[in-house]
C-alpha atoms as a PDB file:
ATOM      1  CA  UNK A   1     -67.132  89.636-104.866  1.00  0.00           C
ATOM      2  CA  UNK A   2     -64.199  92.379-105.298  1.00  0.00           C
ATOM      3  CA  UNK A   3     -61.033  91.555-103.704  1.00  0.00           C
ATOM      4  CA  UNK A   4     -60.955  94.395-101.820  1.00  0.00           C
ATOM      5  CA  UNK A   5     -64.377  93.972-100.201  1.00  0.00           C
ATOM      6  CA  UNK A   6     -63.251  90.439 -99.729  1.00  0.00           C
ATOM      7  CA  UNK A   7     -59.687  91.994 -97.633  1.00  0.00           C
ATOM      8  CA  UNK A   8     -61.730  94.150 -95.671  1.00  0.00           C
ATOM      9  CA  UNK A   9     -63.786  90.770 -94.384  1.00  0.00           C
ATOM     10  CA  UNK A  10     -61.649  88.537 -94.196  1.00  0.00           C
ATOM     11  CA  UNK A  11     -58.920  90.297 -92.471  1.00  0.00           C
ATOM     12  CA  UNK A  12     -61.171  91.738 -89.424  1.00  0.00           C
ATOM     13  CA  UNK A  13     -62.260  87.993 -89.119  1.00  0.00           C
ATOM     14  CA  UNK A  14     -59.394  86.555 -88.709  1.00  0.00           C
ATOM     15  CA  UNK A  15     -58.603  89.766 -86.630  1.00  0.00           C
ATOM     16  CA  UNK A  16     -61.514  88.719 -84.245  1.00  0.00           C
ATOM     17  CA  UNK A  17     -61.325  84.828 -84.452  1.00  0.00           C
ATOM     18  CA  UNK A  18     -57.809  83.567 -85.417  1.00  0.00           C
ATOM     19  CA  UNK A  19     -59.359  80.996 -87.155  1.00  0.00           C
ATOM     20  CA  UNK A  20     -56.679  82.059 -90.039  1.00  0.00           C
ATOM     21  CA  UNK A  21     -53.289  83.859 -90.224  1.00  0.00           C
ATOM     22  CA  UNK A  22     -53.796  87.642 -91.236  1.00  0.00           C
ATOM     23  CA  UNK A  23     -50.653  87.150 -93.392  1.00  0.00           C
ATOM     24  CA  UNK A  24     -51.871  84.087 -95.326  1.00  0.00           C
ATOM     25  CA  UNK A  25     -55.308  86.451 -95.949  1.00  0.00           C
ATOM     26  CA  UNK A  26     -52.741  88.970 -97.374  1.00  0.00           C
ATOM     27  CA  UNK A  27     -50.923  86.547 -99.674  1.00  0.00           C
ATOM     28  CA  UNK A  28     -53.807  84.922-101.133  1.00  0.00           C
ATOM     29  CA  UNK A  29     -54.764  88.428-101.845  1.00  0.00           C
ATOM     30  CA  UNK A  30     -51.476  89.713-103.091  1.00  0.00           C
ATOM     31  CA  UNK A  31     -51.846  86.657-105.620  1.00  0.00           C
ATOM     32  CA  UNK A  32     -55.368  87.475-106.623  1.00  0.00           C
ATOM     33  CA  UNK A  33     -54.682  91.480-107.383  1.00  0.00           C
ATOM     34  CA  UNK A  34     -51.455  90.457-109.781  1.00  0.00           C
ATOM     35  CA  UNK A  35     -53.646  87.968-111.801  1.00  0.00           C
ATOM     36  CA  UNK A  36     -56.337  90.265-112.036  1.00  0.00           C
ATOM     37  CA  UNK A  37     -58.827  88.319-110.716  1.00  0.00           C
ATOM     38  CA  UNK A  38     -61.886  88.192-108.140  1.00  0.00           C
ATOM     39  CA  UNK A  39     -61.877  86.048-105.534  1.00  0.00           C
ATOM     40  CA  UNK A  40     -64.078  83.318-105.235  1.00  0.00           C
ATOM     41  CA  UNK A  41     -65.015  82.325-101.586  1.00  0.00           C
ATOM     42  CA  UNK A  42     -65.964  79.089-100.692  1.00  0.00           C
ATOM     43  CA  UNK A  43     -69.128  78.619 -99.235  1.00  0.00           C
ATOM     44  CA  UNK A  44     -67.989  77.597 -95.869  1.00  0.00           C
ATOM     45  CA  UNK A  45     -65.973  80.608 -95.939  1.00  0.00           C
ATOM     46  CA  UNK A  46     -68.066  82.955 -97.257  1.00  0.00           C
ATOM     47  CA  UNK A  47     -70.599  82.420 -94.390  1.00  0.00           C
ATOM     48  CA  UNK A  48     -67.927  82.127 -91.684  1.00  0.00           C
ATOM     49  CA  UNK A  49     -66.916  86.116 -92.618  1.00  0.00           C
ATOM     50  CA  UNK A  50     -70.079  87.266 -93.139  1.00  0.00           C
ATOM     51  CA  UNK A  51     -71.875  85.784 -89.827  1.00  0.00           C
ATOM     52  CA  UNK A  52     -69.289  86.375 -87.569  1.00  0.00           C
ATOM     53  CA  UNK A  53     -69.471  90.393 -89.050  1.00  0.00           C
ATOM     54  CA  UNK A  54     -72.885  90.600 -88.926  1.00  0.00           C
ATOM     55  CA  UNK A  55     -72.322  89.370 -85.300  1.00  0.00           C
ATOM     56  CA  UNK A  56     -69.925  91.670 -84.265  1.00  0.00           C
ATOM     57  CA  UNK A  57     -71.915  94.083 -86.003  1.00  0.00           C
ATOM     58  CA  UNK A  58     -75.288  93.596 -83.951  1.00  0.00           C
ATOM     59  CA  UNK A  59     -72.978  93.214 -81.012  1.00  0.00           C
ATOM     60  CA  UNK A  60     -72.314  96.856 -81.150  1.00  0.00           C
ATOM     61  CA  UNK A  61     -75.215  98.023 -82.461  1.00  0.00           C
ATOM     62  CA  UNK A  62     -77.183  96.761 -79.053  1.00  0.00           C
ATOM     63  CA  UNK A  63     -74.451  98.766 -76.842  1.00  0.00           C
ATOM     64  CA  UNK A  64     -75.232 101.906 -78.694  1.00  0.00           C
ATOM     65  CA  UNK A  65     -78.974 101.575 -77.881  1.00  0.00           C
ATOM     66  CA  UNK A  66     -79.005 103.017 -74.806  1.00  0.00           C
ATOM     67  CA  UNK A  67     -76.695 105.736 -75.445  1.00  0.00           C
ATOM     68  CA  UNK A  68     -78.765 106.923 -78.588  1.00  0.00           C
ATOM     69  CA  UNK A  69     -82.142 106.521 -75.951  1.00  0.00           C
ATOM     70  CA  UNK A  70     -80.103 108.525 -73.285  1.00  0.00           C
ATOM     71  CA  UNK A  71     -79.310 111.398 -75.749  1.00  0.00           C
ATOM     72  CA  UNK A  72     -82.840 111.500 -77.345  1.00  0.00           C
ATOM     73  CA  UNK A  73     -84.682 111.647 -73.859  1.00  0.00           C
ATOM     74  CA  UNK A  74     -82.298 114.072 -72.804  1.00  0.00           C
ATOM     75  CA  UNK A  75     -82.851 115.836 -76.173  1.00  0.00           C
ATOM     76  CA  UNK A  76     -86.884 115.941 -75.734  1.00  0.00           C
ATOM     77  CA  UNK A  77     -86.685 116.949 -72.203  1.00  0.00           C
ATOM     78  CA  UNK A  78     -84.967 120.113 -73.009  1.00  0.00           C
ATOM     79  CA  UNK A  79     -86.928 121.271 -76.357  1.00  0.00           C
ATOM     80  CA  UNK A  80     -89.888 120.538 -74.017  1.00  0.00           C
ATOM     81  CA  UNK A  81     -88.721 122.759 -71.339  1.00  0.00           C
ATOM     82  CA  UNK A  82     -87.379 125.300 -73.545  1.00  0.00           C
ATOM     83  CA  UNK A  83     -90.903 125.251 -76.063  1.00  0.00           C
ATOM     84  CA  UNK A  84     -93.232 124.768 -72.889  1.00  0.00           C
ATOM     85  CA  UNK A  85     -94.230 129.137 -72.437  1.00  0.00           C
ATOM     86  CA  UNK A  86     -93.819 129.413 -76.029  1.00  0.00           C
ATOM     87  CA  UNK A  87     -96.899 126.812 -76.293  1.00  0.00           C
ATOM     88  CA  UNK A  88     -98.366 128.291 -73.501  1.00  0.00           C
ATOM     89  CA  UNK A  89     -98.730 131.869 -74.771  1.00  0.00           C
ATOM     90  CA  UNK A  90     -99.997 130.231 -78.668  1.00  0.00           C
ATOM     91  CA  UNK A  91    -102.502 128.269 -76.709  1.00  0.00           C
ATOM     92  CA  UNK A  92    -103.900 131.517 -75.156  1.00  0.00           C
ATOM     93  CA  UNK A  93    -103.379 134.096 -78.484  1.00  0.00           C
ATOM     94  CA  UNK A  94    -103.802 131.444 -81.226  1.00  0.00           C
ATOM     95  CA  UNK A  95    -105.200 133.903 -84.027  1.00  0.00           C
ATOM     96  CA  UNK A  96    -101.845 136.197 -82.834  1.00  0.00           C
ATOM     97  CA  UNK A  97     -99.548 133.138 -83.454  1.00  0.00           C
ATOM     98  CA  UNK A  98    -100.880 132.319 -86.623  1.00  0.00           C
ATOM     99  CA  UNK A  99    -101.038 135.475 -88.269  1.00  0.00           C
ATOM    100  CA  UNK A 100     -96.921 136.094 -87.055  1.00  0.00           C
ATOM    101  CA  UNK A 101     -96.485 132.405 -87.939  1.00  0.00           C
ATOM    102  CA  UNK A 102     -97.922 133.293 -91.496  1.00  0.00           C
ATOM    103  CA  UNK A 103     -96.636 137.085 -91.721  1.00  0.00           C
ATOM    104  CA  UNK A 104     -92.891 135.439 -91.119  1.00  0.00           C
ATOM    105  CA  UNK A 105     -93.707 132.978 -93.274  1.00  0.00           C
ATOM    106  CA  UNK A 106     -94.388 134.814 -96.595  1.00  0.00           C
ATOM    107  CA  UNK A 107     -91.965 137.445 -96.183  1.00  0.00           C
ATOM    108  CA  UNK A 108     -88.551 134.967 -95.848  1.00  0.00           C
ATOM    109  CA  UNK A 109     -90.378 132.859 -98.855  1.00  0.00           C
ATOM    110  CA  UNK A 110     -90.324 135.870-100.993  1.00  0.00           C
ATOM    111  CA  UNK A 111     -87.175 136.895-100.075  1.00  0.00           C
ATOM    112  CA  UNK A 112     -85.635 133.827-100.748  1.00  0.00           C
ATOM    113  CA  UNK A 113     -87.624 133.157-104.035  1.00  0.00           C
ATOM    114  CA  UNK A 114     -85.956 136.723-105.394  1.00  0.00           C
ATOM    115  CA  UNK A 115     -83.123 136.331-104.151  1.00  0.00           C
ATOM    116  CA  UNK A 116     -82.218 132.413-105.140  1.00  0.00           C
ATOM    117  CA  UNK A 117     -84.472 131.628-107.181  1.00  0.00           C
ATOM    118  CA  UNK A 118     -85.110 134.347-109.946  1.00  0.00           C
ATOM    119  CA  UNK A 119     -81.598 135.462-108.920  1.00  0.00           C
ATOM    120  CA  UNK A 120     -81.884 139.212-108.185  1.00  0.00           C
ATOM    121  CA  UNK A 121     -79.042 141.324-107.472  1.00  0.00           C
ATOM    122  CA  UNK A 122     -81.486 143.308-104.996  1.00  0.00           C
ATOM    123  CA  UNK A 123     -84.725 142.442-103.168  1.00  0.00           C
ATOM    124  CA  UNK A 124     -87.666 144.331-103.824  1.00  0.00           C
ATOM    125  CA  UNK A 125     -88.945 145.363-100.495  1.00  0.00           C
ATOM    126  CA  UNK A 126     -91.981 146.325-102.038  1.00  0.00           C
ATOM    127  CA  UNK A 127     -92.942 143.434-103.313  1.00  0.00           C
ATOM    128  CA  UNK A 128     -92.058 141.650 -99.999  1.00  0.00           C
ATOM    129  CA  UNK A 129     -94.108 144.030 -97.957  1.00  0.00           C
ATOM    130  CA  UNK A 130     -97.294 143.343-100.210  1.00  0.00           C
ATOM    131  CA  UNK A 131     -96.568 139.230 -99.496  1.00  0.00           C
ATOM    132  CA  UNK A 132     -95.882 140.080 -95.914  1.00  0.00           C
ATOM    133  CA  UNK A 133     -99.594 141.916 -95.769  1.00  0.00           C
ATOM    134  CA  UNK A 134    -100.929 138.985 -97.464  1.00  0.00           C
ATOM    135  CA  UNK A 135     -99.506 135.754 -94.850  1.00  0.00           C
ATOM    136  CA  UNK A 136    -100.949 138.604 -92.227  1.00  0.00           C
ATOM    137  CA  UNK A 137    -104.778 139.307 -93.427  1.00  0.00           C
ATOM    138  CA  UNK A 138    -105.094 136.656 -95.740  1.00  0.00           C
ATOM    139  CA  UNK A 139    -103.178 132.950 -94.444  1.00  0.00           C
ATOM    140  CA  UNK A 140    -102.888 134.299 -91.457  1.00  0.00           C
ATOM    141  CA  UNK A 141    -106.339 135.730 -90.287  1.00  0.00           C
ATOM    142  CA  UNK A 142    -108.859 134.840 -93.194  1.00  0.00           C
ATOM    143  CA  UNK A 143    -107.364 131.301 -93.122  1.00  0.00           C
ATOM    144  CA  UNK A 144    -107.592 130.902 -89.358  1.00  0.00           C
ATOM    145  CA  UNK A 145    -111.137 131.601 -89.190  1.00  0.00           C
ATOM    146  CA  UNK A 146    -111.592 129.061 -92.271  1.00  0.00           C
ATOM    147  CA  UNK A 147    -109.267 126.233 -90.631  1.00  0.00           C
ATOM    148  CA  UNK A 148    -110.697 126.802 -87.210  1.00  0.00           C
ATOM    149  CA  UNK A 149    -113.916 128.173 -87.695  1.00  0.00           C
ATOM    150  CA  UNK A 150    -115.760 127.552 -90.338  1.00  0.00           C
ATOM    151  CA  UNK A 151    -114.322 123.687 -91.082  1.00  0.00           C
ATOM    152  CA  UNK A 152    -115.293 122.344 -87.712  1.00  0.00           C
ATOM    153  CA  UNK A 153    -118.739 123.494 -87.849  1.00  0.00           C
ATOM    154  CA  UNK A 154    -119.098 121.964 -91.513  1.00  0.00           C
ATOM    155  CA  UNK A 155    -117.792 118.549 -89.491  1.00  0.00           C
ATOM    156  CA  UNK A 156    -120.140 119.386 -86.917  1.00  0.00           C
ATOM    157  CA  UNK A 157    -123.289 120.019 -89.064  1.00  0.00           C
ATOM    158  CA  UNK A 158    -122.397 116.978 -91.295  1.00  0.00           C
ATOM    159  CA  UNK A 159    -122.107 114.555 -88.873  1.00  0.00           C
ATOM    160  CA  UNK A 160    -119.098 112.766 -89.771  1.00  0.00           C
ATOM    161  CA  UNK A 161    -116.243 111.484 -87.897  1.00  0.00           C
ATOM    162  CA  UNK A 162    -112.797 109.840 -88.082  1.00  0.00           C
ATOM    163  CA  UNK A 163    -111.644 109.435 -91.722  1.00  0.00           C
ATOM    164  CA  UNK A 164    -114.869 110.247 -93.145  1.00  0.00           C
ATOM    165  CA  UNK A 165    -114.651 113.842 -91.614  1.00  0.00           C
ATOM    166  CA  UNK A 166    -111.271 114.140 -92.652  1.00  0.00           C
ATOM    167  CA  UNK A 167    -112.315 113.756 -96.127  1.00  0.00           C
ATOM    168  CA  UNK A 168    -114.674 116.195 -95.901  1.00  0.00           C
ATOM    169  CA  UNK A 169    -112.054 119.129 -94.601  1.00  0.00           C
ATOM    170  CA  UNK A 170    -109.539 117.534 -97.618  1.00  0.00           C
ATOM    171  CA  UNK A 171    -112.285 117.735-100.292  1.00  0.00           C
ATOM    172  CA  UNK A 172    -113.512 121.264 -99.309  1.00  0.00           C
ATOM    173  CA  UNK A 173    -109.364 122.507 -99.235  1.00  0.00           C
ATOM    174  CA  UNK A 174    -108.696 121.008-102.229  1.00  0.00           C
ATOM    175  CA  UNK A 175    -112.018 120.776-104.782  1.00  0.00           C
ATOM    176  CA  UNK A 176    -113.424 124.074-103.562  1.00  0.00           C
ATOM    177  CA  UNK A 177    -110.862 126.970-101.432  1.00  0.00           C
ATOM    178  CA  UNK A 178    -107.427 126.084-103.095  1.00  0.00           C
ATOM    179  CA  UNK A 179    -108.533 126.614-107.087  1.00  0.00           C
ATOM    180  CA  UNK A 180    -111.528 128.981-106.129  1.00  0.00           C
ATOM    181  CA  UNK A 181    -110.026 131.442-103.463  1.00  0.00           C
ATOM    182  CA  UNK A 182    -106.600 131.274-102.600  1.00  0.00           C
ATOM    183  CA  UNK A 183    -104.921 130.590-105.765  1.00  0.00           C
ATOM    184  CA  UNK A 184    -107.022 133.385-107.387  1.00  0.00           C
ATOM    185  CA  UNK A 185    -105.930 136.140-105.038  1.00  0.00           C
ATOM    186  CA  UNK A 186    -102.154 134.560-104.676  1.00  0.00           C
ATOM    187  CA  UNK A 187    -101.887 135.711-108.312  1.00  0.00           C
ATOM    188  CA  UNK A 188    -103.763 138.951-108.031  1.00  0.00           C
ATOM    189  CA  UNK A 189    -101.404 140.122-104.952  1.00  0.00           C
ATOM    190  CA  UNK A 190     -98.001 138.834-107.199  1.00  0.00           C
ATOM    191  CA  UNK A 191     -99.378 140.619-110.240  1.00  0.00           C
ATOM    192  CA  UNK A 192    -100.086 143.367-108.177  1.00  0.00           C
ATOM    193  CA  UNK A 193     -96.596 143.442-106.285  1.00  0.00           C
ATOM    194  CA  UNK A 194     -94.683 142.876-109.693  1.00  0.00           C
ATOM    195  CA  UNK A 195     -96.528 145.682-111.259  1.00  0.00           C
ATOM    196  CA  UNK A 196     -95.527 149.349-112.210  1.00  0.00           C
ATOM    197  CA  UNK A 197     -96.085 151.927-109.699  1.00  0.00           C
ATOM    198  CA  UNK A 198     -98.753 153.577-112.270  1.00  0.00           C
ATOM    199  CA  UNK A 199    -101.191 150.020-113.213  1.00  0.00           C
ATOM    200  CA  UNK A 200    -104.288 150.457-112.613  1.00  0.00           C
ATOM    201  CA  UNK A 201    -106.818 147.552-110.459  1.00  0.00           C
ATOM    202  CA  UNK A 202    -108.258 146.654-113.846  1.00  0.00           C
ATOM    203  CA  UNK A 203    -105.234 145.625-115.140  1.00  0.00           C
ATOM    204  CA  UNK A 204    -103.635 143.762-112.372  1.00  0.00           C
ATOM    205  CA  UNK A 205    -107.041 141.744-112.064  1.00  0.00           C
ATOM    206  CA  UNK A 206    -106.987 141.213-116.334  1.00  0.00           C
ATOM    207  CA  UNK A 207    -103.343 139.940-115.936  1.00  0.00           C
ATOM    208  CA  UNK A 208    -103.471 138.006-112.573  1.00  0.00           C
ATOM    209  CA  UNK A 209    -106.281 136.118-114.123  1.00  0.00           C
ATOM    210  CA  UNK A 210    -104.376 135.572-117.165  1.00  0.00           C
ATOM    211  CA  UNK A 211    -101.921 133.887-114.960  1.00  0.00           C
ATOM    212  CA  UNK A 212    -104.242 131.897-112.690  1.00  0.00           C
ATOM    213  CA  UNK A 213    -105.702 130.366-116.149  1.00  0.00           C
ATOM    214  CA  UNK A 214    -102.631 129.739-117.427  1.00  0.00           C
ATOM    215  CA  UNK A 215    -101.040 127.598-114.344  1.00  0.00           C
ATOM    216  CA  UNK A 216    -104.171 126.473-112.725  1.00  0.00           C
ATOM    217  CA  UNK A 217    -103.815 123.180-114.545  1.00  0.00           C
ATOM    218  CA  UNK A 218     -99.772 122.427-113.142  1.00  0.00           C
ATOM    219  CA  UNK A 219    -100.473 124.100-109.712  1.00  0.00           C
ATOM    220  CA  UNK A 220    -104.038 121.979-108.624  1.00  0.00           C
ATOM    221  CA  UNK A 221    -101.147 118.915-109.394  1.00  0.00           C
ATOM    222  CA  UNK A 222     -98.716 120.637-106.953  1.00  0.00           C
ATOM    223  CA  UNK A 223    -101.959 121.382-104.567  1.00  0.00           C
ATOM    224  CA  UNK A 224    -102.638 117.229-104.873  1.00  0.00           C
ATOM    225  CA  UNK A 225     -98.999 116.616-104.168  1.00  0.00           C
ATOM    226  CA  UNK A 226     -98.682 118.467-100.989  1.00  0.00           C
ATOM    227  CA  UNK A 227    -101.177 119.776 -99.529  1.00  0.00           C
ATOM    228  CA  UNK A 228    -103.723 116.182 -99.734  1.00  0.00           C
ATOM    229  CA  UNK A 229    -100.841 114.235 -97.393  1.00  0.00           C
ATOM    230  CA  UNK A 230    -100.208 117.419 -95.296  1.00  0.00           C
ATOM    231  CA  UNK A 231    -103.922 118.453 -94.983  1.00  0.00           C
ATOM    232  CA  UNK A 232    -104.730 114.612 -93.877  1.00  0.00           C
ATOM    233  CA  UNK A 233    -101.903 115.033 -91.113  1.00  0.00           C
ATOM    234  CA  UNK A 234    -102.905 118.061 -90.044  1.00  0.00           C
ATOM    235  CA  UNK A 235    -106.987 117.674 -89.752  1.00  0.00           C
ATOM    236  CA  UNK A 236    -106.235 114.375 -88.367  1.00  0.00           C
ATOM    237  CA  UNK A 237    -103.453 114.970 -85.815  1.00  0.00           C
ATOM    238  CA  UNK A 238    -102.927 118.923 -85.155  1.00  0.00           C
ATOM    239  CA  UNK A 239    -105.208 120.336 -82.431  1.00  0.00           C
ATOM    240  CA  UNK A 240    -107.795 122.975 -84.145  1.00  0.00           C
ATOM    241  CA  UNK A 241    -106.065 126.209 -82.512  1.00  0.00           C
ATOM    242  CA  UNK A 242    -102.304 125.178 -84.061  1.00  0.00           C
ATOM    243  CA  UNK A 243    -103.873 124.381 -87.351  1.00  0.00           C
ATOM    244  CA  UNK A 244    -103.164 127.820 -88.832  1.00  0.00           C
ATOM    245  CA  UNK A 245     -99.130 127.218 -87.501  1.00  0.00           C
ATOM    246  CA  UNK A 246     -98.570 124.062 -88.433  1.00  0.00           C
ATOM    247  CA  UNK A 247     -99.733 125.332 -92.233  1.00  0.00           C
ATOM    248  CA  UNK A 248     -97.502 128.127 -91.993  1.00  0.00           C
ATOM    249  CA  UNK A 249     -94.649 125.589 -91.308  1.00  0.00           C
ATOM    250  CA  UNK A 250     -95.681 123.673 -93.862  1.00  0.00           C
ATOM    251  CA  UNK A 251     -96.433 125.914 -96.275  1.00  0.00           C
ATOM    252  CA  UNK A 252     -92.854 127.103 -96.117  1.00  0.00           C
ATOM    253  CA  UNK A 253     -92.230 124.577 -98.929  1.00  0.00           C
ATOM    254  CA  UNK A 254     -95.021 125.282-100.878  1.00  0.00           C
ATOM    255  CA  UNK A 255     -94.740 129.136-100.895  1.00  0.00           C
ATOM    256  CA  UNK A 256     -91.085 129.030-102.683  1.00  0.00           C
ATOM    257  CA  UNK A 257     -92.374 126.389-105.012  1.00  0.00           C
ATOM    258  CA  UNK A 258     -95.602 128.146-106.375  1.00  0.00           C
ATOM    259  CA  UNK A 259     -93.329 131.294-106.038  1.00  0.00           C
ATOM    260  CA  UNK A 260     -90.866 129.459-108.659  1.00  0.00           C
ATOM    261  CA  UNK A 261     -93.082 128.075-110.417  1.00  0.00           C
ATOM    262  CA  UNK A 262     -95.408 130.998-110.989  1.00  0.00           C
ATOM    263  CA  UNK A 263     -92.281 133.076-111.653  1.00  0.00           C
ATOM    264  CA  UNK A 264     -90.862 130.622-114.505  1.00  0.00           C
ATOM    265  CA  UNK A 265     -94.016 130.713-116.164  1.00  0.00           C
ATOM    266  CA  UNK A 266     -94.057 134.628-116.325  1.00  0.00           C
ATOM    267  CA  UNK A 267     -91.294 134.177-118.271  1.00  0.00           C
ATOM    268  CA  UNK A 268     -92.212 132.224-120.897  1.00  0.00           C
END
């Protein structure tokens, strides 16, 4: 044990219990620093500091308890009131909410991906407004019907429930839409927004598919990584009209990863 560490102890117990003199603490100390040794506590003493600060230490831990509950209630009463019409109108336009959820969503990801990421002196506001059409039609509208849709009736028809039918909506995101559809036309709408003015279709689908090939391998492992725990959270938990949301929340993340990630490999 340092002898500092041991000064700081022993001089707020015998602050709090007088059992020593504060000045003889200081002394034995001022002795131990000029031989350039630690100090070695007995044992008796070395619990006697050590309870009696854990002690006062749980002491004021329990009167902070229901100051901390006060402040959280209070805290959750007022994001409940404030969020309460906001939930409201999502609950009645749900396909409206998750295409703005998504549209917002892919636009400040680009941004920020040019901007911090591949370090741009200037955003390309084309390129954002092709990323911003695809969170609208695409994760925002094609993905809603999937999520909310299309999943639930594959539940239904199956006949599964609880875990079991959570696997099912995992499997289906991850073995068959992630690698076989989204990823795909991810990289045919950034080859297409990176592209010169005068590329033709052909070419953007040659290259995008170049680049899907290339990174399918590394970004399936980022797919496992966070979209397996989020996707069991979300078809578990989320209520089927906020799916679409919550993913766009989530997918905040993901969007400037695969966004850095795609972009890094471009480059080599």
């Amino acid at each position: 044990m340092s002898a500092s560490v041991y000064a700081v102890h022993a001089a707020q117990w015998a602050r709090q219990n007088h059992g020593i003199c504060l000045r003889e603490v200081l002394n034995e100390l001022g002795h131990v620093l000029a031989r350039g040794r630690s100090v070695k506590l007995s044992e008796e003493r070395y619990v006697a500091v050590y309870s009696t600060m854990a002690e006062a230490w749980s002491r004021q831990q329990a009167a902070l308890i229901p100051v901390w509950r006060h402040c959280l209630q209070t805290s959750c009463v007022a994001v409940s009131t404030w969020t309460t019409p906001l939930r409201r109108w999502s609950k009645r336009h749900p396909l409206l909410t998750g295409a703005t959820a998504a549209t917002l969503n892919a636009t400040l990801s680009d941004v920020l991906v040019q901007r911090y990421l591949e370090q741009k002196d200037r955003v390309n506001l084309d390129r954002t407004l092709i990323f911003a059409l695809f969170g609208f039609a695409w994760v925002g509208c094609f993905q809603y019907g999937l999520y909310t849709h299309l999943f639930p009736e594959a539940v239904r028809m199956s006949g599964l429930t609880g875990a079991r039918s959570v696997a099912l909506q995992v499997l289906g995101d991850q073995a068959a839409y992630m690698p076989a559809m989204y990823m795909p036309m991810y990289y045919f709408v950034k080859t297409l927004a990176e592209a010169p003015p005068q590329s033709g279709t052909q070419a953007v689908a040659e290259e995008a598919m170049q680049r899907y090939r290339r990174n399918i391998s590394s970004d399936m492992k980022l797919c496992v990584l966070f979209w397996v725990p989020t996707q069991v959270f979300n078809f578990t938990f989320v209520p089927v009209s906020s799916r679409v949301p919550f993913l766009c929340a989530a997918g905040f993340l993901w969007c400037m990863g695969i966004g850095a990630s795609s972009s890094g490999s471009k480059t080599e």
